[in-house]
C-alpha atoms as a PDB file:
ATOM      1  CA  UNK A   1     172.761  39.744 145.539  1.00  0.00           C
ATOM      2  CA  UNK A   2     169.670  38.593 143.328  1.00  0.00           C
ATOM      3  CA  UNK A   3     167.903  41.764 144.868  1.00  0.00           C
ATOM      4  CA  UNK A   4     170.789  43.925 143.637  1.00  0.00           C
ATOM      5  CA  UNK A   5     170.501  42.782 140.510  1.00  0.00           C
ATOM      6  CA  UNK A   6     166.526  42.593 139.932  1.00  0.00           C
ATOM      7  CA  UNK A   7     166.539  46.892 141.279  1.00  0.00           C
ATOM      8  CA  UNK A   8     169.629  47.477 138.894  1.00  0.00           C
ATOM      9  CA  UNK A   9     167.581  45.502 135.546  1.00  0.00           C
ATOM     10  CA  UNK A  10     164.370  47.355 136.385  1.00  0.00           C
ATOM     11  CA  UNK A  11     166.107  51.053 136.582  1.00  0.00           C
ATOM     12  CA  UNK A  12     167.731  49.930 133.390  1.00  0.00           C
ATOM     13  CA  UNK A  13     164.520  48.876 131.955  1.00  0.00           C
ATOM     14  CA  UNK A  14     163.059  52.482 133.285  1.00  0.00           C
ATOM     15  CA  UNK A  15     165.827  54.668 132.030  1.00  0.00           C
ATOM     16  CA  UNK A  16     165.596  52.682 128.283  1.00  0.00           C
ATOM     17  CA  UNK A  17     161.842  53.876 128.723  1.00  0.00           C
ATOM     18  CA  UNK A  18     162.354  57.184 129.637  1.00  0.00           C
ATOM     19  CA  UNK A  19     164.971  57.828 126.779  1.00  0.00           C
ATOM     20  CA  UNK A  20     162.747  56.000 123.964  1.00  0.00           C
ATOM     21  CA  UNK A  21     159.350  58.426 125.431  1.00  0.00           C
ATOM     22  CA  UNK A  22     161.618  61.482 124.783  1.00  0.00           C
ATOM     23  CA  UNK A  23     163.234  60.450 121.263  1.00  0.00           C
ATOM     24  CA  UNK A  24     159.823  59.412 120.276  1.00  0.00           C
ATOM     25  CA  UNK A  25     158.632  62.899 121.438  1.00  0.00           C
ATOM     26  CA  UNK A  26     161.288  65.180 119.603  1.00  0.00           C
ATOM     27  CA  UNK A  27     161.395  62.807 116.664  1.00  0.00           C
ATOM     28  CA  UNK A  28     157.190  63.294 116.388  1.00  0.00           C
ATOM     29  CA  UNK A  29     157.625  66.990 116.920  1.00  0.00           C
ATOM     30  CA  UNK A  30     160.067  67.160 113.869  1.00  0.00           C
ATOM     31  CA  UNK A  31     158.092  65.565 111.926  1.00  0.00           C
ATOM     32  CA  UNK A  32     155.325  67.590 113.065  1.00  0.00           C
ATOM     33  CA  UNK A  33     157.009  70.631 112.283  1.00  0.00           C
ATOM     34  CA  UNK A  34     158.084  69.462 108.631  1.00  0.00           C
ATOM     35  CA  UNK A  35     154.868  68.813 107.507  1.00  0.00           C
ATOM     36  CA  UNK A  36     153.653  72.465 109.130  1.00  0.00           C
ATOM     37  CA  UNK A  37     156.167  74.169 107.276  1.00  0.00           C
ATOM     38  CA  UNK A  38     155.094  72.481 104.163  1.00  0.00           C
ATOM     39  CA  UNK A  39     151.688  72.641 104.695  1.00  0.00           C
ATOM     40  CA  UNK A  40     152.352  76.526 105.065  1.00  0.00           C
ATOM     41  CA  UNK A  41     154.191  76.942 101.905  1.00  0.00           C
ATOM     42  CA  UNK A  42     152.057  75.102  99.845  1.00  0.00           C
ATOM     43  CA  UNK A  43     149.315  77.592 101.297  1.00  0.00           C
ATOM     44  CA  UNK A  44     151.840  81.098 100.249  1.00  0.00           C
ATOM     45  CA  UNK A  45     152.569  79.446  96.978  1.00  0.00           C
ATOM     46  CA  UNK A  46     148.621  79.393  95.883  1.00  0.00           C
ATOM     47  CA  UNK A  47     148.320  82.699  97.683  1.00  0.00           C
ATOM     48  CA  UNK A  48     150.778  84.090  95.321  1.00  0.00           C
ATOM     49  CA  UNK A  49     149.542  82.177  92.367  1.00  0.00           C
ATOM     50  CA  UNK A  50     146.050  84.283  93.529  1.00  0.00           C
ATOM     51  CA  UNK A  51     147.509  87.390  93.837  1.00  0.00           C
ATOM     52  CA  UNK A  52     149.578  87.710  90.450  1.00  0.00           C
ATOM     53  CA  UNK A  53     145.966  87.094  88.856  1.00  0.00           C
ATOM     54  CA  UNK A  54     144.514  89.943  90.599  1.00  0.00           C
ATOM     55  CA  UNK A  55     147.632  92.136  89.671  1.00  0.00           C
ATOM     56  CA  UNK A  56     148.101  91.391  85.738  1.00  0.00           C
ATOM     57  CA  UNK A  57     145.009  92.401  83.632  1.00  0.00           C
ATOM     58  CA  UNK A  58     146.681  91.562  80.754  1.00  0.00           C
ATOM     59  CA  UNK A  59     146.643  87.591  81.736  1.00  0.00           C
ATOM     60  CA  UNK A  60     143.252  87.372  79.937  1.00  0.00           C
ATOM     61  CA  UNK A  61     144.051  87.243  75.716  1.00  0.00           C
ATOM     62  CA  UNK A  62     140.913  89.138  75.045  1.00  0.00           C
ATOM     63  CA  UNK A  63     142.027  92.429  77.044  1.00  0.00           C
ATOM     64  CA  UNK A  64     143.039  94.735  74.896  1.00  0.00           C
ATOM     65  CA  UNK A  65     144.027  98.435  76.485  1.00  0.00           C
ATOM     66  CA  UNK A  66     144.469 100.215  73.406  1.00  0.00           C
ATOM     67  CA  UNK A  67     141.209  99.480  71.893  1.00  0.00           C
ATOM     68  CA  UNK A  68     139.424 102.830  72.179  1.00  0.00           C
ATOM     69  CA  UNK A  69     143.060 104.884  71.901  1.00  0.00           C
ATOM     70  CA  UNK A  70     143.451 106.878  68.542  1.00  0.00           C
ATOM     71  CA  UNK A  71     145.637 105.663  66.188  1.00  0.00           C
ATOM     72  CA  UNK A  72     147.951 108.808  66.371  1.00  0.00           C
ATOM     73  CA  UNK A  73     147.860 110.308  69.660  1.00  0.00           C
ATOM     74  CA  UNK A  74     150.784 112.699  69.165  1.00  0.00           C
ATOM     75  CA  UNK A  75     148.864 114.596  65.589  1.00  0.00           C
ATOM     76  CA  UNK A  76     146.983 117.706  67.552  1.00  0.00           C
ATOM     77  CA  UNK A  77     150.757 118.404  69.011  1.00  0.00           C
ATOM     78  CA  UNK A  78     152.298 121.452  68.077  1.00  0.00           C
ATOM     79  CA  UNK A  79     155.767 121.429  68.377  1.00  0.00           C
ATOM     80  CA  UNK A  80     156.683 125.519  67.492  1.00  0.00           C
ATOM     81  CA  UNK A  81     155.604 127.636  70.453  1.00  0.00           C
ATOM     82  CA  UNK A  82     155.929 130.437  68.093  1.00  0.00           C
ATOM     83  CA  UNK A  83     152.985 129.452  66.020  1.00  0.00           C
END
């Protein structure tokens, strides 16, 4: 009867093992993944911070596109074809 006993406490003892290995295992793996998936967007969010530099000339204040454009660009127009 002890025998009984001491086999059944030891697969107990096992099987506690066996379940803690595996929630230890797919609680490190979500973790895992969490901080991957941040880690990832942090990464796309200065990626896009990069790319709306490159994209936008007009970010810098001392751009100016109309510097060398004439003041009247519509005078030379005639407007009668008939002229």
């Amino acid at each position: 009867m002890m025998e009984e006993k001491t086999n059944l406490t030891w697969a107990f003892i096992v099987l506690a093992a066996i379940i803690g290995a595996g929630a230890g295992y797919y609680i490190g793996i979500g973790r895992g993944v969490a901080q991957e998936k941040a880690a990832q967007a942090a990464l796309k969010l200065e990626a896009d911070k990069e790319a709306a530099k490159a994209v936008n000339p007009f970010e810098q204040t001392s751009l100016n596109p109309f510097e060398k454009a004439p003041t009247n660009p519509f005078e030379d127009v005639t407007v009668n074809p008939f002229k």
